[in-house]
N, C-alpha and C. Protein backbone atom coordinates (compact mmCIF):
# COMPACT_ATOMS: atom_id res chain seq x y z
N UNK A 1 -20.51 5.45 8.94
CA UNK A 1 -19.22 5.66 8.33
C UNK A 1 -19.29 6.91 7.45
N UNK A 2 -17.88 7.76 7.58
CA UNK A 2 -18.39 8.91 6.81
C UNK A 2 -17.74 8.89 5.36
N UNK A 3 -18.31 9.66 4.23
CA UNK A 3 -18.33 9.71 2.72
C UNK A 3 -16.42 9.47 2.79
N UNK A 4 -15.87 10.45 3.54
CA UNK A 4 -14.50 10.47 3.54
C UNK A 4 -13.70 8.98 4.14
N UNK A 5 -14.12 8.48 5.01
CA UNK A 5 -13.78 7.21 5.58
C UNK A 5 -14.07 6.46 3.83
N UNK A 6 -14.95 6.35 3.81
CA UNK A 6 -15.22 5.79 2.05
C UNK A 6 -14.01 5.52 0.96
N UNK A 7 -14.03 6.93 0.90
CA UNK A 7 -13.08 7.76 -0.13
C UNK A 7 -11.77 7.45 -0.06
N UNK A 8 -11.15 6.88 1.53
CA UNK A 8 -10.05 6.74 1.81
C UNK A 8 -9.78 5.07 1.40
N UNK A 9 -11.02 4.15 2.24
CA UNK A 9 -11.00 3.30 2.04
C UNK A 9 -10.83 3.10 0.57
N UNK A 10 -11.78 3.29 0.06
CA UNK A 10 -11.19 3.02 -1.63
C UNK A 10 -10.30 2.99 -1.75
N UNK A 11 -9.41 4.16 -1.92
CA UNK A 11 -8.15 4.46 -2.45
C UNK A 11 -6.72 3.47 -2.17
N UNK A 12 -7.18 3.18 -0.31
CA UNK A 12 -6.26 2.46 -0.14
C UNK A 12 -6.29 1.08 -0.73
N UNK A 13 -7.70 0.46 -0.92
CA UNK A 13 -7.87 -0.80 -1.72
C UNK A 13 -7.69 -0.87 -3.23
N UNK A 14 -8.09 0.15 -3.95
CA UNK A 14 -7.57 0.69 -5.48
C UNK A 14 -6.01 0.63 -5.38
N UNK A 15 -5.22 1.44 -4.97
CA UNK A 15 -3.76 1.74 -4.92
C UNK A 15 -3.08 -0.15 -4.50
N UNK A 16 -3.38 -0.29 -3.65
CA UNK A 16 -3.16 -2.27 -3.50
C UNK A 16 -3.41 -2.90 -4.39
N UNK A 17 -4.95 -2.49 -4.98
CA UNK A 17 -5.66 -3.54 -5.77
C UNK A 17 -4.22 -3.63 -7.54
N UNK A 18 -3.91 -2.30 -7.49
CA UNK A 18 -2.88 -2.10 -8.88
C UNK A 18 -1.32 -2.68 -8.40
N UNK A 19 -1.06 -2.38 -7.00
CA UNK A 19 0.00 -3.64 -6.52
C UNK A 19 0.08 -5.13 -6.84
N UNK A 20 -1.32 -5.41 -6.73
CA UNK A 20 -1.30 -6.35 -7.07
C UNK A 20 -1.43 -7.54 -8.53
N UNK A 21 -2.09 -6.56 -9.29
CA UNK A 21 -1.75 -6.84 -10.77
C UNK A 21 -0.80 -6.76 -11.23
N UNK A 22 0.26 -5.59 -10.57
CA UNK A 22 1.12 -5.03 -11.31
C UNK A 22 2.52 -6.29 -10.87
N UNK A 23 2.12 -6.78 -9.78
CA UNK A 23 3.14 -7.56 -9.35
C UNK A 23 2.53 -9.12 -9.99
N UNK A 24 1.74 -9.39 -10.46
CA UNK A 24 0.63 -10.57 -10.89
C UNK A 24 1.30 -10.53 -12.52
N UNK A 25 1.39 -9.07 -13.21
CA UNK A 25 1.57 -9.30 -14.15
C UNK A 25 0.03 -8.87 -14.99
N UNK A 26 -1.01 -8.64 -14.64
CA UNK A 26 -1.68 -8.47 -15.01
C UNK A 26 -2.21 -6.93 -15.38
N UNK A 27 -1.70 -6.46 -14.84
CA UNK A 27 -1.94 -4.73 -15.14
C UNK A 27 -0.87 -4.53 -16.68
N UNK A 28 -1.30 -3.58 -17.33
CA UNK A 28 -0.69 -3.03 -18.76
C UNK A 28 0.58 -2.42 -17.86
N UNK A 29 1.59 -2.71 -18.72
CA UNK A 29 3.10 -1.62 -18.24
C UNK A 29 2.91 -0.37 -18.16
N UNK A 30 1.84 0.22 -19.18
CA UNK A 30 1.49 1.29 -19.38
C UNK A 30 0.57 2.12 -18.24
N UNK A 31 0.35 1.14 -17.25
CA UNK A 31 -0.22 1.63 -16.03
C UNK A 31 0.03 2.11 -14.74
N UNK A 32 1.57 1.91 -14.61
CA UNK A 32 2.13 2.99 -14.22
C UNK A 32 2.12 3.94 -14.07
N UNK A 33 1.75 4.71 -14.85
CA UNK A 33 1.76 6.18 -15.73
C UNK A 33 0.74 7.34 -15.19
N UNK A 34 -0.53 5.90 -14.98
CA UNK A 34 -1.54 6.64 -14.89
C UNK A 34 -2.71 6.20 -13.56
N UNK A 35 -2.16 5.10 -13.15
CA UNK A 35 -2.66 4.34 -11.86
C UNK A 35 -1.67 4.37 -10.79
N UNK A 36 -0.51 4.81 -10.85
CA UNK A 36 0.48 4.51 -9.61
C UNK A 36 1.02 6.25 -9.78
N UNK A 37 1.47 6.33 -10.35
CA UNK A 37 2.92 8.19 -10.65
C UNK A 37 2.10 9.10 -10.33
N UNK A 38 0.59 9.36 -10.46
CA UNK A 38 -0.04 10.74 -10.04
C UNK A 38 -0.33 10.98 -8.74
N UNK A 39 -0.51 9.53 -7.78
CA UNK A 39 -0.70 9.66 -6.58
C UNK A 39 0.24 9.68 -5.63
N UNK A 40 1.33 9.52 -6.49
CA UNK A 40 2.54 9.88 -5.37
C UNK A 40 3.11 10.96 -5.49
N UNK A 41 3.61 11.83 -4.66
CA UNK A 41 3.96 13.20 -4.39
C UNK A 41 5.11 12.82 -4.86
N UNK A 42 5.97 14.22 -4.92
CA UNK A 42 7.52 14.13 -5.54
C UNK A 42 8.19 14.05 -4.22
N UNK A 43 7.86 14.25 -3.71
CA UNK A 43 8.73 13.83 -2.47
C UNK A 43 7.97 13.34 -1.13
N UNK A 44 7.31 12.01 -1.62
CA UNK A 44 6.99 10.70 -1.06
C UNK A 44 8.53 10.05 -0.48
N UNK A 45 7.93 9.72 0.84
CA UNK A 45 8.56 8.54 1.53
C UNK A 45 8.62 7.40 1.78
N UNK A 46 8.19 6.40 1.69
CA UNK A 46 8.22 4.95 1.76
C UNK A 46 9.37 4.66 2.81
N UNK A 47 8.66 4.04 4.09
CA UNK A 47 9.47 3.14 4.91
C UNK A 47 9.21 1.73 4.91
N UNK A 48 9.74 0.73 4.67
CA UNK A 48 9.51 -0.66 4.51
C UNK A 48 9.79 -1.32 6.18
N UNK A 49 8.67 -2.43 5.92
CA UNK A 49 8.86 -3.02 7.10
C UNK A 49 9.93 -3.08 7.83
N UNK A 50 11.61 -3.36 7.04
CA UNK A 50 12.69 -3.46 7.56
C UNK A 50 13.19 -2.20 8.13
N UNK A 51 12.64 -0.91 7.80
CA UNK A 51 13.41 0.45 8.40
C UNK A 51 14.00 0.88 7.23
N UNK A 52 13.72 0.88 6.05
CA UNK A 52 14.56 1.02 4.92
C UNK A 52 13.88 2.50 4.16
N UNK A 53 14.32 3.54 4.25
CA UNK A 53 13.64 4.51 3.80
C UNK A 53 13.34 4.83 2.34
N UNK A 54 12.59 4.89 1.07
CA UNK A 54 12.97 4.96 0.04
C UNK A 54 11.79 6.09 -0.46
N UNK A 55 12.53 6.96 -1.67
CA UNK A 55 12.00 8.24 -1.66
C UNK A 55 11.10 7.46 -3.29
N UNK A 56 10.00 8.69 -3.74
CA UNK A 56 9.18 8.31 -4.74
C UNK A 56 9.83 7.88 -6.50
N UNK A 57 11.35 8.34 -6.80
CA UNK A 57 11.80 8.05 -7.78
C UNK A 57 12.15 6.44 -7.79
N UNK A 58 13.10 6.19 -6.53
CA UNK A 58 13.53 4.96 -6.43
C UNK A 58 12.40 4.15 -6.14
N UNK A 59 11.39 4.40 -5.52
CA UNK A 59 9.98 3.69 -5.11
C UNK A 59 9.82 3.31 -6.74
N UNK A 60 9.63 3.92 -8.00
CA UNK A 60 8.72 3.78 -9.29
C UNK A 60 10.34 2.87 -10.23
N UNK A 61 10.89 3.22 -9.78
CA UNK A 61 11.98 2.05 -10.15
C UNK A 61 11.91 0.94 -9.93
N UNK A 62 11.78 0.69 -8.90
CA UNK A 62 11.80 -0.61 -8.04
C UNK A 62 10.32 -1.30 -8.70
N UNK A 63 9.17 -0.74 -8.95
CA UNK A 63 8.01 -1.03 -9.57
C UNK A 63 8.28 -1.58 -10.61
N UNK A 64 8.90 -0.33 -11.57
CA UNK A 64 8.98 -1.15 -13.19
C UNK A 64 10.09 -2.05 -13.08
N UNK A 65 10.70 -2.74 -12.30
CA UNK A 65 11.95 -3.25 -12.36
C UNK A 65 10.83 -4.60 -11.87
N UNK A 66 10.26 -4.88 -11.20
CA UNK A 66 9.29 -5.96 -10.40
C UNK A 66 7.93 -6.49 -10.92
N UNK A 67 7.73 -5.71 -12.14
CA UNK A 67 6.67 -6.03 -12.97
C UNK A 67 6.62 -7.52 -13.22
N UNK A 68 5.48 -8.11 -13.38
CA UNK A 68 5.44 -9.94 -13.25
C UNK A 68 5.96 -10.69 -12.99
N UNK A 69 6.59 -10.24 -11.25
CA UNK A 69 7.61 -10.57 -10.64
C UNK A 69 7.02 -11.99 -9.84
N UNK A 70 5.92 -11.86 -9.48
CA UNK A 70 5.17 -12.24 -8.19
C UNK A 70 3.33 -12.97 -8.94
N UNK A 71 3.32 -13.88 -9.23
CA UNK A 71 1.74 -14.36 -10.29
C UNK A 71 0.99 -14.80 -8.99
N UNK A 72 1.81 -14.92 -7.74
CA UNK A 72 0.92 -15.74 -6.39
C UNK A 72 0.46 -14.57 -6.04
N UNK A 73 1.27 -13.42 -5.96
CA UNK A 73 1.09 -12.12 -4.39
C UNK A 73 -0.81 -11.51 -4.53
N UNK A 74 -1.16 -11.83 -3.53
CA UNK A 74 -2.26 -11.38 -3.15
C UNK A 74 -2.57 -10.16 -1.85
N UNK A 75 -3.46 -9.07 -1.66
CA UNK A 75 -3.44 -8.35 -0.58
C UNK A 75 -4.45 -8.05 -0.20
N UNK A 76 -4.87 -8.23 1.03
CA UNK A 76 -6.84 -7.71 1.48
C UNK A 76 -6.60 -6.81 2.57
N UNK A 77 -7.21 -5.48 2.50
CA UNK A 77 -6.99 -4.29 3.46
C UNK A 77 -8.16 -4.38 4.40
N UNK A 78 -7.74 -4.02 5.74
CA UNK A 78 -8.86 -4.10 6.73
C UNK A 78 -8.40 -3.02 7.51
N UNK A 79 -9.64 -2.62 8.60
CA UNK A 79 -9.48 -1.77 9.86
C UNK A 79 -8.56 -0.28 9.42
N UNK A 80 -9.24 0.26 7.81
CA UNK A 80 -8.84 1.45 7.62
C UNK A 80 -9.28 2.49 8.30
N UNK A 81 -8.58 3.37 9.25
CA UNK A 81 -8.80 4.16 10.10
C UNK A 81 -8.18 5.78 9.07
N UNK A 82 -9.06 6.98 9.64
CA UNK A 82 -8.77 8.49 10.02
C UNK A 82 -8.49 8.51 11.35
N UNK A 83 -6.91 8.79 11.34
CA UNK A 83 -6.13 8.93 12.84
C UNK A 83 -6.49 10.46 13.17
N UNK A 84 -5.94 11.29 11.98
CA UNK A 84 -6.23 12.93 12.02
C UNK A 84 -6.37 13.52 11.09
N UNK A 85 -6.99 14.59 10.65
CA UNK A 85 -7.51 15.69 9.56
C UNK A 85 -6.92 16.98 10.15
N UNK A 86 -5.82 17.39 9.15
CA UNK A 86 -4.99 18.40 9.40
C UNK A 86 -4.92 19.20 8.24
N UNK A 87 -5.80 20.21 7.95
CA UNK A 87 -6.34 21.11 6.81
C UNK A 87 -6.53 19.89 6.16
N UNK A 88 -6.03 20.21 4.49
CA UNK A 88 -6.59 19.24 3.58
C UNK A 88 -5.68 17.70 3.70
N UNK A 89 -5.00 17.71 4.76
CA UNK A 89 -4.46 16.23 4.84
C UNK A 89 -4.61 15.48 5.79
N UNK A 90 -5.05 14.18 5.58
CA UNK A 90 -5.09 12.83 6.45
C UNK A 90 -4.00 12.19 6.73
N UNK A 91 -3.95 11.76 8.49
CA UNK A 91 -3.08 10.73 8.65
C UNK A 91 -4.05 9.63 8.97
N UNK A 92 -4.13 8.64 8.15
CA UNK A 92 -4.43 7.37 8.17
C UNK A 92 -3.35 6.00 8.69
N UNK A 93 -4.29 4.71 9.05
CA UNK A 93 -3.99 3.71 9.24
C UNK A 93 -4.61 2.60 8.63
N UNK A 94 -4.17 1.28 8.28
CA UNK A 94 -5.19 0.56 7.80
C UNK A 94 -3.93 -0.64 7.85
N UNK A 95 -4.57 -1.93 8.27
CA UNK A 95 -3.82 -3.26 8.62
C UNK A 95 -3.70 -4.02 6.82
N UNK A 96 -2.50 -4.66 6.01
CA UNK A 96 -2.42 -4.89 4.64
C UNK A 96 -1.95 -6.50 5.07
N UNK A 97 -2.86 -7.52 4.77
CA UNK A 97 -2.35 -8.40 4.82
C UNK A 97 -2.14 -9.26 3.20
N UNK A 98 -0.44 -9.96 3.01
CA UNK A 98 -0.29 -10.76 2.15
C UNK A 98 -0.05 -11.19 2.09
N UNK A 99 -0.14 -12.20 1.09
CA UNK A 99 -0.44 -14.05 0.58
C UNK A 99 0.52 -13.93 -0.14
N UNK A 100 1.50 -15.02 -0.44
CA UNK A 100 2.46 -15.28 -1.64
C UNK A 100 3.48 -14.01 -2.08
N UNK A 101 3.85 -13.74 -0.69
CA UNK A 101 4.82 -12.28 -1.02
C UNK A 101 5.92 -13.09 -1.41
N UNK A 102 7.04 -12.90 -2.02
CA UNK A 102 7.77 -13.77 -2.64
C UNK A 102 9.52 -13.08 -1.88
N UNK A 103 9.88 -11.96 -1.55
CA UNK A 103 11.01 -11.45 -1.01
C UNK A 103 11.03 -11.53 0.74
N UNK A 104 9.84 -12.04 1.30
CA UNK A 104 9.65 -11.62 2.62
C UNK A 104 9.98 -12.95 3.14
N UNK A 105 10.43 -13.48 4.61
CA UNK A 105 10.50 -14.23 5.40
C UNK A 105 9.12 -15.24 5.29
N UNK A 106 8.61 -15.70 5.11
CA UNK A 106 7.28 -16.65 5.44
C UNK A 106 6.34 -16.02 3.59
N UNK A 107 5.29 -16.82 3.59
CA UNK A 107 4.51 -16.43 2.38
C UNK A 107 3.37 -15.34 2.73
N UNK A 108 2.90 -15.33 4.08
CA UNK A 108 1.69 -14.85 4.44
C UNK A 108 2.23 -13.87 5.74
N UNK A 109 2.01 -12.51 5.71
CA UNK A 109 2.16 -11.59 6.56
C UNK A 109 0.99 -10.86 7.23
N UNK A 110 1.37 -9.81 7.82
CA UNK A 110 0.15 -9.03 8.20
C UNK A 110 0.92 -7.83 8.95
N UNK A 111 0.73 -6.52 8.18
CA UNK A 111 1.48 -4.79 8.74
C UNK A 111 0.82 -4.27 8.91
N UNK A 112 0.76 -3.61 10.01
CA UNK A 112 0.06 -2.15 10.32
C UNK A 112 0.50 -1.45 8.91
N UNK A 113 -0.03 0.35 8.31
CA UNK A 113 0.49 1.11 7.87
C UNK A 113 0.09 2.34 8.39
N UNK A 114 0.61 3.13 8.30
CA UNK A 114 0.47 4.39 8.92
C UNK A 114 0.56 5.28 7.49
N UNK A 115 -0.17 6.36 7.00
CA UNK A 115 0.13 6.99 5.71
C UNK A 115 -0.28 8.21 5.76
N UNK A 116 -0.01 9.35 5.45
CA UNK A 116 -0.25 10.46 5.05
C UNK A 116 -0.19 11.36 3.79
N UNK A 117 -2.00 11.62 3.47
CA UNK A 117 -2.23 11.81 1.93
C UNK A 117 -3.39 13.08 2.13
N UNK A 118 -3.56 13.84 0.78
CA UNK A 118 -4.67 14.88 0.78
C UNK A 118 -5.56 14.35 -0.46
N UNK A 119 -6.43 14.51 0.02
CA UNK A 119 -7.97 13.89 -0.85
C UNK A 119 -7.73 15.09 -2.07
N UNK A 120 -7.98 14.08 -3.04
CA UNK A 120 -7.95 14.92 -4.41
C UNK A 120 -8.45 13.93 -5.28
N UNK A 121 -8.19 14.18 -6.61
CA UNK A 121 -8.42 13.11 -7.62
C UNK A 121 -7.00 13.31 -8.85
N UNK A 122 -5.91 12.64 -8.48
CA UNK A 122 -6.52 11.55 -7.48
C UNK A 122 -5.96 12.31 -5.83
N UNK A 123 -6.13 11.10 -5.22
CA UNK A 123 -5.29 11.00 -3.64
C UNK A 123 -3.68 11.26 -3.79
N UNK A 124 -3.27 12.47 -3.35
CA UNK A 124 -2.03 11.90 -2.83
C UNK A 124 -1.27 11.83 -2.05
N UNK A 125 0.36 10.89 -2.03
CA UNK A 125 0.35 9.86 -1.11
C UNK A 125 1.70 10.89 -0.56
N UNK A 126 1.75 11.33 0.52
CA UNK A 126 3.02 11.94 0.93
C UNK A 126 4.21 11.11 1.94
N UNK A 127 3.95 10.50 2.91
CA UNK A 127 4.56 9.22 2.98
C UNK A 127 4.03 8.09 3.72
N UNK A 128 4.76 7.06 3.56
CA UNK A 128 3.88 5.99 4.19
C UNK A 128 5.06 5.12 5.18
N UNK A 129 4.68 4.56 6.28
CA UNK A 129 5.48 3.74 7.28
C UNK A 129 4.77 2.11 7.07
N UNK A 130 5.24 1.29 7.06
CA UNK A 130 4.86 0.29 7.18
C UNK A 130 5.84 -0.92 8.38
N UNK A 131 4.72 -1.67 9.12
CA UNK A 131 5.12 -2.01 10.02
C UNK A 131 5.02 -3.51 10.44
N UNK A 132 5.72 -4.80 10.53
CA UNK A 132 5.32 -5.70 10.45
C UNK A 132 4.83 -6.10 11.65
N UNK A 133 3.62 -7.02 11.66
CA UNK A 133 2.81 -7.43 12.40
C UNK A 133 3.25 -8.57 13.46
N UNK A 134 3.64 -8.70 14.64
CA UNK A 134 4.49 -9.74 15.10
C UNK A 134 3.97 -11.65 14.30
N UNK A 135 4.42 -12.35 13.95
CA UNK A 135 4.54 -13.79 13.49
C UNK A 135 3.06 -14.46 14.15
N UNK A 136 3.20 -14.13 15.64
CA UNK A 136 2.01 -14.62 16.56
C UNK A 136 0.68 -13.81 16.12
N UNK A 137 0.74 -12.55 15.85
CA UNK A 137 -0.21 -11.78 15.52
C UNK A 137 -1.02 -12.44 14.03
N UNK A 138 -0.08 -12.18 13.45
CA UNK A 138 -0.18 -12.66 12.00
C UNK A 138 -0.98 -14.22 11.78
N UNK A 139 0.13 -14.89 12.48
CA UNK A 139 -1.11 -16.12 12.62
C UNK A 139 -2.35 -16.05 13.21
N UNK A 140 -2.19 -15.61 13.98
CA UNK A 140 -3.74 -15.86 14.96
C UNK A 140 -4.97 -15.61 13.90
N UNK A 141 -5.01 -14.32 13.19
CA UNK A 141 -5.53 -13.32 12.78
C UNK A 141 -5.56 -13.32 11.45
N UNK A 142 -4.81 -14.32 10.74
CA UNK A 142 -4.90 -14.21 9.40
C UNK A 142 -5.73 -14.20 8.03
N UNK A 143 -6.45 -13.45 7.87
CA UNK A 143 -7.71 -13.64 7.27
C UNK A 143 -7.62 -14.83 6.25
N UNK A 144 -8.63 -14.96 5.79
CA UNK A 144 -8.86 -16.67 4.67
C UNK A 144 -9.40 -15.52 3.41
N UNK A 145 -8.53 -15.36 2.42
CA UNK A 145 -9.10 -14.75 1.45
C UNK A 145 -8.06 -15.11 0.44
């Protein structure tokens, strides 16, 4: 596995891992600021499972508006892939499965994501697609974590 496969992996489990406090309630409000806003570009995209496009202002809204929204939501990242290296930017993939999502159809899901970011310190995130995993998929496959 290479240093960069690493580097990515992290990031994508760091950047979740603060999703998930932040929606737990357990991350400082104040972490926003400095764990979520630097890694997103100013003109980040966010597509939600539903097809719903949302740009990086309304994305950090929707955050501080959802803060200790969710004390169940849990997320474990697997099968993080480098799709392509295009100068200093990656298009990545990596499968996000979660436990106790509280707005979604069922408690336990499982999405592809598709994302495109340039390695820095930090990472950042230029946009991301997310894709839900068919119901059958999801079950079969659902990790125990």
């Amino acid at each position: 596995m290479s240093a960069l496969l690493n580097d990515i992996r992290r990031e994508v489990e760091d950047i979740h891992g603060f999703f998930v406090d932040w929606f737990n309630g357990t991350a400082s409000v104040d972490d926003i600021e400095t764990q979520l806003i630097p890694r997103f570009d100013d003109a980040l995209r966010f597509i939600s499972p539903d097809g719903i496009s949302t740009y990086k202002d309304q994305l950090i809204l929707g955050f501080r508006q959802a803060y200790g929204s969710n004390s169940d939501f849990k997320i474990l990242i697997t099968d993080v892939e480098i799709l392509h290296e295009i100068g200093d930017k990656m298009l990545i993939s990596y499968v996000e499965w979660q436990r106790g999502k509280a707005n979604i159809i069922g408690t336990k899901n499982g999405r592809i994501t598709t994302a495109l970011l340039t390695q820095g310190n930090p990472f950042r995130w230029f946009h991301v697609h997310e894709t839900l995993l068919p119901e059958t998929v999801s079950a079969k496959n659902f990790p125990d974590f």
